[in-house]
Protein backbone atom coordinates (compact mmCIF):
# COMPACT_ATOMS: atom_id res chain seq x y z
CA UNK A 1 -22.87 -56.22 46.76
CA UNK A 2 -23.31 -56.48 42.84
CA UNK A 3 -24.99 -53.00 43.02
CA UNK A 4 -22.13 -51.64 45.39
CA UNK A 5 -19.68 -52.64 42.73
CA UNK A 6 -22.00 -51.10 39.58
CA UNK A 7 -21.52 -48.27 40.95
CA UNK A 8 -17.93 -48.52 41.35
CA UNK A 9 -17.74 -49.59 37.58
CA UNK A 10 -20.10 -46.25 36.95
CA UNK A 11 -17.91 -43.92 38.35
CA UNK A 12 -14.31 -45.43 36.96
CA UNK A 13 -16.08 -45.03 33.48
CA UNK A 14 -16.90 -41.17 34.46
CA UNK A 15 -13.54 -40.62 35.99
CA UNK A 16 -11.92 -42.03 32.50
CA UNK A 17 -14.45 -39.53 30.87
CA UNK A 18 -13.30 -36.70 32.62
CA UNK A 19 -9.74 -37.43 32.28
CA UNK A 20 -10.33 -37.94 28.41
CA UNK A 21 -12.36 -34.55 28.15
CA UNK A 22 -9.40 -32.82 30.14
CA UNK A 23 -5.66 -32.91 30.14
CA UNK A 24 -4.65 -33.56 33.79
CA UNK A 25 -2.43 -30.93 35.45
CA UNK A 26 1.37 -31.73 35.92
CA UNK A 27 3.85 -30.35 38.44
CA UNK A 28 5.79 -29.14 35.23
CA UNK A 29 2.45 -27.28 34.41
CA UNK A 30 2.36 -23.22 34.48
CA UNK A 31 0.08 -22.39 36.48
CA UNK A 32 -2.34 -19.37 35.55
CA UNK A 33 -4.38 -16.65 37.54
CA UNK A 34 -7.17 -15.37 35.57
CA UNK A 35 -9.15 -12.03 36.00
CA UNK A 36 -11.46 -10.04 34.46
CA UNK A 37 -11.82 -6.28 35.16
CA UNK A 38 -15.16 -4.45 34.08
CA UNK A 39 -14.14 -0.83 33.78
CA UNK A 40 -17.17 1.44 35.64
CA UNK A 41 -19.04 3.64 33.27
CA UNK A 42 -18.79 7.52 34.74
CA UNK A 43 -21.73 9.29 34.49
CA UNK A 44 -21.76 12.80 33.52
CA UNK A 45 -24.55 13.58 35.55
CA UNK A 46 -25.76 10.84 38.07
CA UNK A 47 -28.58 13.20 39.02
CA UNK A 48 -30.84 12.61 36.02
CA UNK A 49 -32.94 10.05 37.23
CA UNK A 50 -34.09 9.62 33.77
CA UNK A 51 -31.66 8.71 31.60
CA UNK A 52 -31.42 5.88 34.59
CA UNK A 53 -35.36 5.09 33.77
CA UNK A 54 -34.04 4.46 30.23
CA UNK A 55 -31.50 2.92 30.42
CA UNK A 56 -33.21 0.23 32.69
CA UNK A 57 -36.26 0.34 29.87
CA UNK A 58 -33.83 -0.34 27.30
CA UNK A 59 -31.88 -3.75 28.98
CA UNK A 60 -35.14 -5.15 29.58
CA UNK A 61 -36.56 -5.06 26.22
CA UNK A 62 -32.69 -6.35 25.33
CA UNK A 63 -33.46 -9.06 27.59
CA UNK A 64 -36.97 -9.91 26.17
CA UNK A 65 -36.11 -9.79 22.40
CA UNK A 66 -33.34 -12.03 23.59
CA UNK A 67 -35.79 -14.29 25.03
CA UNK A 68 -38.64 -14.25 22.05
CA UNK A 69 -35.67 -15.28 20.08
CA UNK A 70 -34.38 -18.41 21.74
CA UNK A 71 -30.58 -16.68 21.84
CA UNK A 72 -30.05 -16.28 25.24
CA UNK A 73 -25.82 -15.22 25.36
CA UNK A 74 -25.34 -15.74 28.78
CA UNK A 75 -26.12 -18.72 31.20
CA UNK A 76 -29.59 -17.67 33.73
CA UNK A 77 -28.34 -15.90 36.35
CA UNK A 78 -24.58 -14.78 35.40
CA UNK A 79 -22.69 -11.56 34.23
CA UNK A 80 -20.17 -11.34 31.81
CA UNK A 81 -17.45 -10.40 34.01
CA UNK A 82 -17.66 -14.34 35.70
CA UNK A 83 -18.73 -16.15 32.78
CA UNK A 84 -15.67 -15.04 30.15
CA UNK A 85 -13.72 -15.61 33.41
CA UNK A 86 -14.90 -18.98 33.90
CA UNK A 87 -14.29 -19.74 29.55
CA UNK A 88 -10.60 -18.42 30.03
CA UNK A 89 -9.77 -20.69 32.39
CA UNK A 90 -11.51 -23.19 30.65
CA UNK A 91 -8.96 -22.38 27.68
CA UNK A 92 -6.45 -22.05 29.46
CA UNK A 93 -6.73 -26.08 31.51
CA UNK A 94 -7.16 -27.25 28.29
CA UNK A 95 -3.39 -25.78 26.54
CA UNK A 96 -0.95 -28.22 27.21
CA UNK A 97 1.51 -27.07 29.46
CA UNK A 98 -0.96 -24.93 31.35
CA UNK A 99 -3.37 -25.04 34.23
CA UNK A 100 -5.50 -22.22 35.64
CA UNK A 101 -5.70 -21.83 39.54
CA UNK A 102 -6.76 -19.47 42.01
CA UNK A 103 -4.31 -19.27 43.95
CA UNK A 104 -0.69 -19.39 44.29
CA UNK A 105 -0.16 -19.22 40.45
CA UNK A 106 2.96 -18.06 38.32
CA UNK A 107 1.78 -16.15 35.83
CA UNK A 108 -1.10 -13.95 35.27
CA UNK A 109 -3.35 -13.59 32.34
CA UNK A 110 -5.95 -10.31 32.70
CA UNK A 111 -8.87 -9.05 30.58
CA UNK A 112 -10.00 -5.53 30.69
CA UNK A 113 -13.19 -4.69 29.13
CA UNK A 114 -14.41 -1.37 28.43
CA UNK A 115 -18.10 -0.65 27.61
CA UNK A 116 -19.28 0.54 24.96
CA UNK A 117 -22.82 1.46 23.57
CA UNK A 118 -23.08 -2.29 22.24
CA UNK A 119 -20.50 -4.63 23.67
CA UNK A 120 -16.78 -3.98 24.70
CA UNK A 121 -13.87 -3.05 23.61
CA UNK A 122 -11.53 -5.80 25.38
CA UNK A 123 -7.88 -6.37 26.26
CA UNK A 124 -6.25 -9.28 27.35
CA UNK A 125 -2.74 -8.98 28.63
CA UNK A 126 -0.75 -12.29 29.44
CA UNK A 127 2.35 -12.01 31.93
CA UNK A 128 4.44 -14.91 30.64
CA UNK A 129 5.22 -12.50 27.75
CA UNK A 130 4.10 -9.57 28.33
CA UNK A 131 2.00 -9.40 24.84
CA UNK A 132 -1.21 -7.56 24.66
CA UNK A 133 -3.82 -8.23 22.40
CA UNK A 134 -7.09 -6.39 21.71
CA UNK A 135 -10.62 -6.72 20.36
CA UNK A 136 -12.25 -3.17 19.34
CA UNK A 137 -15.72 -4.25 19.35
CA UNK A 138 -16.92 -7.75 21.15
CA UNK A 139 -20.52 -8.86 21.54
CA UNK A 140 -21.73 -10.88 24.45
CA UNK A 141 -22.66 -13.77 22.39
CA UNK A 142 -18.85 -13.80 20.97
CA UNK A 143 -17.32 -14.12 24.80
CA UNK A 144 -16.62 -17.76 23.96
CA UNK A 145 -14.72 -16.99 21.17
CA UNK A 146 -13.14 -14.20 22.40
CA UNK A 147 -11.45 -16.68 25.19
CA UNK A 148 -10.98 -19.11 23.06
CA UNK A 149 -8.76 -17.30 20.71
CA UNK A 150 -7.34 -14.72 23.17
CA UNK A 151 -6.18 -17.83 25.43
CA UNK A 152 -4.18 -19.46 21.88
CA UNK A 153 -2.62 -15.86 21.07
CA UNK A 154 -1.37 -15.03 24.49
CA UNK A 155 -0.07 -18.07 25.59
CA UNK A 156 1.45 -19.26 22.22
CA UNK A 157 2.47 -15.85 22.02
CA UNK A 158 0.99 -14.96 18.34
CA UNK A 159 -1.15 -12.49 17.24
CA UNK A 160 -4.64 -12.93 17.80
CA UNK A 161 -5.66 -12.23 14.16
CA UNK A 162 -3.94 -15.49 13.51
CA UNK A 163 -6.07 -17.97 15.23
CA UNK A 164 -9.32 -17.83 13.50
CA UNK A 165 -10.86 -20.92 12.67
CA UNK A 166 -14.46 -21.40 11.16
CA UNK A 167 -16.67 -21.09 14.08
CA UNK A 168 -14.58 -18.49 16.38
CA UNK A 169 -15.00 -16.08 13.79
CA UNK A 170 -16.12 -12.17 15.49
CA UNK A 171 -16.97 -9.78 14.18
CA UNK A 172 -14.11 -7.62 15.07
CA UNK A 173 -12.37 -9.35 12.01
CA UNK A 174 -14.59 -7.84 9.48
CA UNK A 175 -15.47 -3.96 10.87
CA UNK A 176 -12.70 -2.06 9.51
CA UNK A 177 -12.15 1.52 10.45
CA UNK A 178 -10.56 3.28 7.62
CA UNK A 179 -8.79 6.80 7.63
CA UNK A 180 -7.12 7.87 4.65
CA UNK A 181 -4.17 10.39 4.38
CA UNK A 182 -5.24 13.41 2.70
CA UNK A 183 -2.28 14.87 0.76
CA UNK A 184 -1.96 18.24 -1.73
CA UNK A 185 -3.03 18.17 -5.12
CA UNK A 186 -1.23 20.45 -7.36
CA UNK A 187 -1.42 21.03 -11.54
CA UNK A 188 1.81 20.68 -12.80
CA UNK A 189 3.76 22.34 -15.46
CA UNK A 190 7.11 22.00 -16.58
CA UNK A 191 9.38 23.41 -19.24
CA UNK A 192 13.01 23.05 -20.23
CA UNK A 193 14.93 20.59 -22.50
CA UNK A 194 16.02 17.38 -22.75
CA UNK A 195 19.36 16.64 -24.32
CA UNK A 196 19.32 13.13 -26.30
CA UNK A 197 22.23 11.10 -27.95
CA UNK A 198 21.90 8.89 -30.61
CA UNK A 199 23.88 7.28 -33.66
CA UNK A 200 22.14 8.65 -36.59
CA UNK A 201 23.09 8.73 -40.31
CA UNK A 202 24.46 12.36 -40.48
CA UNK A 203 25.52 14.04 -43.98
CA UNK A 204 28.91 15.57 -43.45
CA UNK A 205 30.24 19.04 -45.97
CA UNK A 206 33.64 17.58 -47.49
CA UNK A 207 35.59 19.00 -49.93
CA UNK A 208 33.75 18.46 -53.29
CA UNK A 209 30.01 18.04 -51.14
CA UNK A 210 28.41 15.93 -48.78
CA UNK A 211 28.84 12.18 -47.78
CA UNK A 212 26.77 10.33 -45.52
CA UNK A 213 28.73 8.76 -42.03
CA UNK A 214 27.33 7.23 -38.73
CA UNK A 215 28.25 10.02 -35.96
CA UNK A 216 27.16 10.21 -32.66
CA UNK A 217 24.67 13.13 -32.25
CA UNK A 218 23.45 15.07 -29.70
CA UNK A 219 19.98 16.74 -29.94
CA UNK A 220 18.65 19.50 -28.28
CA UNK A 221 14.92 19.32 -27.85
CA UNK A 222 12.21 22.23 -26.32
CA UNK A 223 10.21 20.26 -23.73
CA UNK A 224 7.30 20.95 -22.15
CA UNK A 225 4.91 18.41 -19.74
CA UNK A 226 2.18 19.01 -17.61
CA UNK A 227 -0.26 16.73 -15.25
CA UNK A 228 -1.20 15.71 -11.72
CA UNK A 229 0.95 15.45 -8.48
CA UNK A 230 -0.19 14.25 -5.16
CA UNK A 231 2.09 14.94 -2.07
CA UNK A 232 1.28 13.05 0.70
CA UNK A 233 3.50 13.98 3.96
CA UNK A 234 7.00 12.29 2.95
CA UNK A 235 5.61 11.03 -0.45
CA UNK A 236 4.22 12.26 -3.55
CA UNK A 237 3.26 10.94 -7.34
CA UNK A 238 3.12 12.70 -10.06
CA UNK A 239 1.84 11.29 -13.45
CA UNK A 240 2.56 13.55 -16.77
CA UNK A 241 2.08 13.75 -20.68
CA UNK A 242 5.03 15.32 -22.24
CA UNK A 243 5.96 16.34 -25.14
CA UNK A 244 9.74 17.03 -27.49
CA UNK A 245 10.12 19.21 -30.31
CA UNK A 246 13.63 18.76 -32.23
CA UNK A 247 15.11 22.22 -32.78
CA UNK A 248 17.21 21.89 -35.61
CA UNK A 249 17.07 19.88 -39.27
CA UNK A 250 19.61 19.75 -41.94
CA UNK A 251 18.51 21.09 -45.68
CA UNK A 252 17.56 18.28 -48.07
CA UNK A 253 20.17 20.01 -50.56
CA UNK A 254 23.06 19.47 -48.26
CA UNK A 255 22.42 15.70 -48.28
CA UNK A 256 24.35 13.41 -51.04
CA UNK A 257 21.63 12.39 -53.78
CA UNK A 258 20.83 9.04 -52.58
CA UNK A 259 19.78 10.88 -48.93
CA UNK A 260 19.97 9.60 -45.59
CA UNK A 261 20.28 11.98 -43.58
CA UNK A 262 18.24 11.39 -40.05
CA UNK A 263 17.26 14.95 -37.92
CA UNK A 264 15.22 14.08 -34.55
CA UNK A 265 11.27 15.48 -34.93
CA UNK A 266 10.17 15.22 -31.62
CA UNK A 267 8.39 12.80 -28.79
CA UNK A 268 5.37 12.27 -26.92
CA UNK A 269 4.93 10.35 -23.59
CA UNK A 270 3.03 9.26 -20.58
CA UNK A 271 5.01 9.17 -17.17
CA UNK A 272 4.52 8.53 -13.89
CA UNK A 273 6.96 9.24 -11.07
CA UNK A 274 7.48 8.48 -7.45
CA UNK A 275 8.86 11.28 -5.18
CA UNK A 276 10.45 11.13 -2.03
CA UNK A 277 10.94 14.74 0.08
CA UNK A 278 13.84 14.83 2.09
CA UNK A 279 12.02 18.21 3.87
CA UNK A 280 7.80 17.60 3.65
CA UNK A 281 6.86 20.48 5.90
CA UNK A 282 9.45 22.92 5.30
CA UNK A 283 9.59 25.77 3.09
CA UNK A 284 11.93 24.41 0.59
CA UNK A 285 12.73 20.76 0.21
CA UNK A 286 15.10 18.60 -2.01
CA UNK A 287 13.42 15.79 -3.52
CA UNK A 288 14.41 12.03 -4.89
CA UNK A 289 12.12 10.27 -7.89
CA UNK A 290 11.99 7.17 -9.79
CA UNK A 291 9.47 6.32 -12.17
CA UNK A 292 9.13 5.40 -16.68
CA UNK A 293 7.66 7.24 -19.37
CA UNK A 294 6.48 5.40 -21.96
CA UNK A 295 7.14 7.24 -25.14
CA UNK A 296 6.48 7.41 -29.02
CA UNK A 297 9.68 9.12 -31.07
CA UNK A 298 9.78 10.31 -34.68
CA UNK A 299 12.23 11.48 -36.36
CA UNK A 300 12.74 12.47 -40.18
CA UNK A 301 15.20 11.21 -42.77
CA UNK A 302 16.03 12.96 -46.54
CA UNK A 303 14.25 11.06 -49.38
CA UNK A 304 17.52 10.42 -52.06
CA UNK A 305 16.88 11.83 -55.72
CA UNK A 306 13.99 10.36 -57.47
CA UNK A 307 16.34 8.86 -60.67
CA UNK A 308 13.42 10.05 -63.32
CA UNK A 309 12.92 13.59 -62.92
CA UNK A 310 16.60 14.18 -60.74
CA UNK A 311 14.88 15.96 -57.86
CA UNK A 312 13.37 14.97 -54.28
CA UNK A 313 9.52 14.43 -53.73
CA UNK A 314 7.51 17.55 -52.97
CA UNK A 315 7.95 16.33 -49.12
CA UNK A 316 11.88 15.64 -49.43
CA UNK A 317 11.23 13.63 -45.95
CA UNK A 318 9.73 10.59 -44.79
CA UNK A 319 9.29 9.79 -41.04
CA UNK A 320 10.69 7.17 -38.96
CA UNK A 321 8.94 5.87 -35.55
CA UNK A 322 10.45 4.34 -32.56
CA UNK A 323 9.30 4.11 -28.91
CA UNK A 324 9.32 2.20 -25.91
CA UNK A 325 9.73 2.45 -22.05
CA UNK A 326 11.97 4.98 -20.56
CA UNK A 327 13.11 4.15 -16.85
CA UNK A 328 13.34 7.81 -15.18
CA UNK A 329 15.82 8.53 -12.65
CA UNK A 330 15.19 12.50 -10.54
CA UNK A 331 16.06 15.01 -8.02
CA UNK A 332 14.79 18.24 -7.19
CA UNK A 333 14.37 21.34 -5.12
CA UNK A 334 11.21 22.53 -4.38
CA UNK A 335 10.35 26.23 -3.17
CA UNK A 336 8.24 28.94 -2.42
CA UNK A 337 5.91 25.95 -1.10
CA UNK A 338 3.87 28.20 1.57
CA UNK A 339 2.61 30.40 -1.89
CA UNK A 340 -0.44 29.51 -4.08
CA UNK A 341 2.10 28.90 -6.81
CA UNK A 342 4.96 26.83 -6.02
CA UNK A 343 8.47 26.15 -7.81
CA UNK A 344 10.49 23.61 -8.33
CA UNK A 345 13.63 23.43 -10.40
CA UNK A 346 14.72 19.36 -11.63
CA UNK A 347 17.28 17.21 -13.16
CA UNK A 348 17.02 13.97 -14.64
CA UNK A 349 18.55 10.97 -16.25
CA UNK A 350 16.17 8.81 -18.50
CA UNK A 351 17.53 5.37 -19.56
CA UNK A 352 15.28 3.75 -22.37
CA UNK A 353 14.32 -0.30 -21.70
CA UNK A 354 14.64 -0.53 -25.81
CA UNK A 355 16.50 0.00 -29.16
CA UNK A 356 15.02 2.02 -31.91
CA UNK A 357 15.68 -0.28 -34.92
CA UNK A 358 13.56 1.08 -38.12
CA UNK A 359 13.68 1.66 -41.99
CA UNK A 360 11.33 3.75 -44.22
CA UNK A 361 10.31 2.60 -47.62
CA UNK A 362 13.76 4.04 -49.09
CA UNK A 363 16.21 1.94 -46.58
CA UNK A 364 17.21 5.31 -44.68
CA UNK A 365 16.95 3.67 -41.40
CA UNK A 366 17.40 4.74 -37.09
CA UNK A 367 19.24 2.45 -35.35
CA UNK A 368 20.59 3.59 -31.99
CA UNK A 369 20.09 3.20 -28.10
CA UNK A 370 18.43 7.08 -27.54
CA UNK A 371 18.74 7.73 -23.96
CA UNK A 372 18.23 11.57 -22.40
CA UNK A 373 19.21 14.10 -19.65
CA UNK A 374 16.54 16.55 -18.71
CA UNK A 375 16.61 19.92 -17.02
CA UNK A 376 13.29 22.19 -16.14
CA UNK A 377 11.63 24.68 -14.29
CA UNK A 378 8.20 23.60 -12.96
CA UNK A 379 5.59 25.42 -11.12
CA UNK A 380 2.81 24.00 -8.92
CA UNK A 381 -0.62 25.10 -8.45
């Protein structure tokens, strides 16, 4: 009698075990069909008995280095097919809220895999909302994993990259495949002008000779840049060095004795620009851009009268930097684009991110906001 009732004690403590190791199944449960489809292999030519010979050769040596190594991936006796089967639903029993039956179930969670040359490329589709996930390359020692983390993503309905942990990870999640878009690559050249306005010390002819006042003046630079663009499909970038000569400078002698006078030299910059085609494959195409320049500006002011000898210096001009960051806005037409050389004509406004605020050794000084409008003709090759 006392060994009729160990035995009753033995298998209450098991039952508890079980119960503890999984959740028991509730009425409110979903309850979840599992299957697992092995797609067939066709064989171009079932006739050649031996690529058959080799193939057979080649799983048994798979199955002997498996051996030598102690890494046997699937239990003695089983296939795939009913052993990531038997893991799902596994997974599946053990979500709450979820039980996996045979029979008579409410939703349906299904695993294609498709064979490749090592492994499969598997998908796992779950019913209760209708997500798909996929695996492009799993292993027969990752099945575990697979099930494990293609069970969390389909029936918590999140993506199955999200539900890596430490030891589920596959090797899926580090082969990347990598394609890159190959756009045009085109040397650029532009010329035109670029129109600045500025507050500059500006000698003025009264009656009786000059006097220096603050005017607003515009300039009227010749421009010319040249560089790199890359078009790719709807997109292209375009970096540049330009370059600004002023035009025009007043004559030291028509400044007032003490000088002053300000004339714009020139500029030199670096851009880089951001285009967006409205057209990409058509023959002609307006374009959008957006990009900076970053730019160095000089510009030239009249030395006054030296007091001792009542004339200017042999250089009657000293030179006054500025620069800063330009931000660029553009638009364009593009055309001619099936030739070798293309065409574009372009407009743009160029707002700078900075003041020019500087003095030479004399106190003749710049200090103005400088911004620009630029027109051009550029040509692509």
């Amino acid at each position: 009698m006392a060994r009729f009732h160990g035995r009753i004690r033995t298998l209450l403590a098991a039952g508890l075990v079980l119960g503890l190791a999984a959740p028991a199944a509730t009425k409110e449960d979903k309850q979840v069909c599992v299957e697992v489809l092995l797609q067939e292999v066709e064989e171009e030519n079932e006739a050649n008995e031996l690529n058959k010979v080799v193939k057979d050769v080649e799983k048994v040596l798979k199955r002997r280095r498996a051996r030598r190594s102690g890494n046997s991936v699937l239990p003695l006796g089983q296939n795939p097919v009913g052993y990531l089967k038997r893991l799902i639903e596994h997974f599946v029993t053990h979500q709450n809220g979820f039980v996996a039956v045979q029979d008579g179930c409410s939703e349906r969670l299904d695993v294609e895999l498709y064979p490749l040359r090592d492994g499969w490329t598997a998908f796992a589709r779950y019913s209760g909302h209708g997500r798909e996930e996929r695996v492009d390359r799993l292993f027969p020692d990752e099945l575990s994993a697979f099930a494990e983390r293609s069970v969390l993503a389909l029936l918590r309905d999140r993506p199955i990259s999200t539900t890596i942990k430490r030891d589920n990870v596959l090797r899926s999640d580090s082969l990347k495949s990598k394609q890159t878009v190959k756009g045009g690559n085109h040397f650029v050249l532009h010329l035109g002008t670029r129109p600045r306005f500025g507050d500059f010390v500006t000698s003025v002819d009264i009656e009786g000779g000059f006097e220096n006042r603050d005017q607003i003046r515009p300039v009227w630079p010749v421009g010319v840049s040249l560089g790199y663009l890359g078009k790719y499909e709807s997109w292209g970038l375009e970096a540049l060095a330009a370059i600004d000569i002023g035009t025009s400078k007043i004559a030291s002698d028509d400044s007032p004795d003490p000088g002053g006078h300000v004339d714009f030299g020139g500029d030199a910059g670096l851009a880089l620009h951001f285009l967006y085609y409205f057209d990409p494959r058509g023959l002609t195409s307006f374009y959008l851009g957006a990009g900076s320049t970053f730019e160095l500006i000089w510009f030239s002011a009249v030395k006054p009268v030296s007091p001792s000898t009542g004339e200017r210096d042999k250089d009657p001009r000293s030179t006054i930097l500025g620069g800063g960051l330009n931000i660029d806005l553009l638009i364009g037409y593009e055309f001619m684009r099936a030739n070798t050389a293309q065409f574009r004509l372009q407009a743009g406004i160029h707002l700078p991110a900075f003041m020019i605020d500087n003095e030479d050794e004399f106190g003749n000084g710049v200090h103005t906001w400088f911004p620009a409008v630029s027109v051009g003709l550029g040509v692509m090759f």
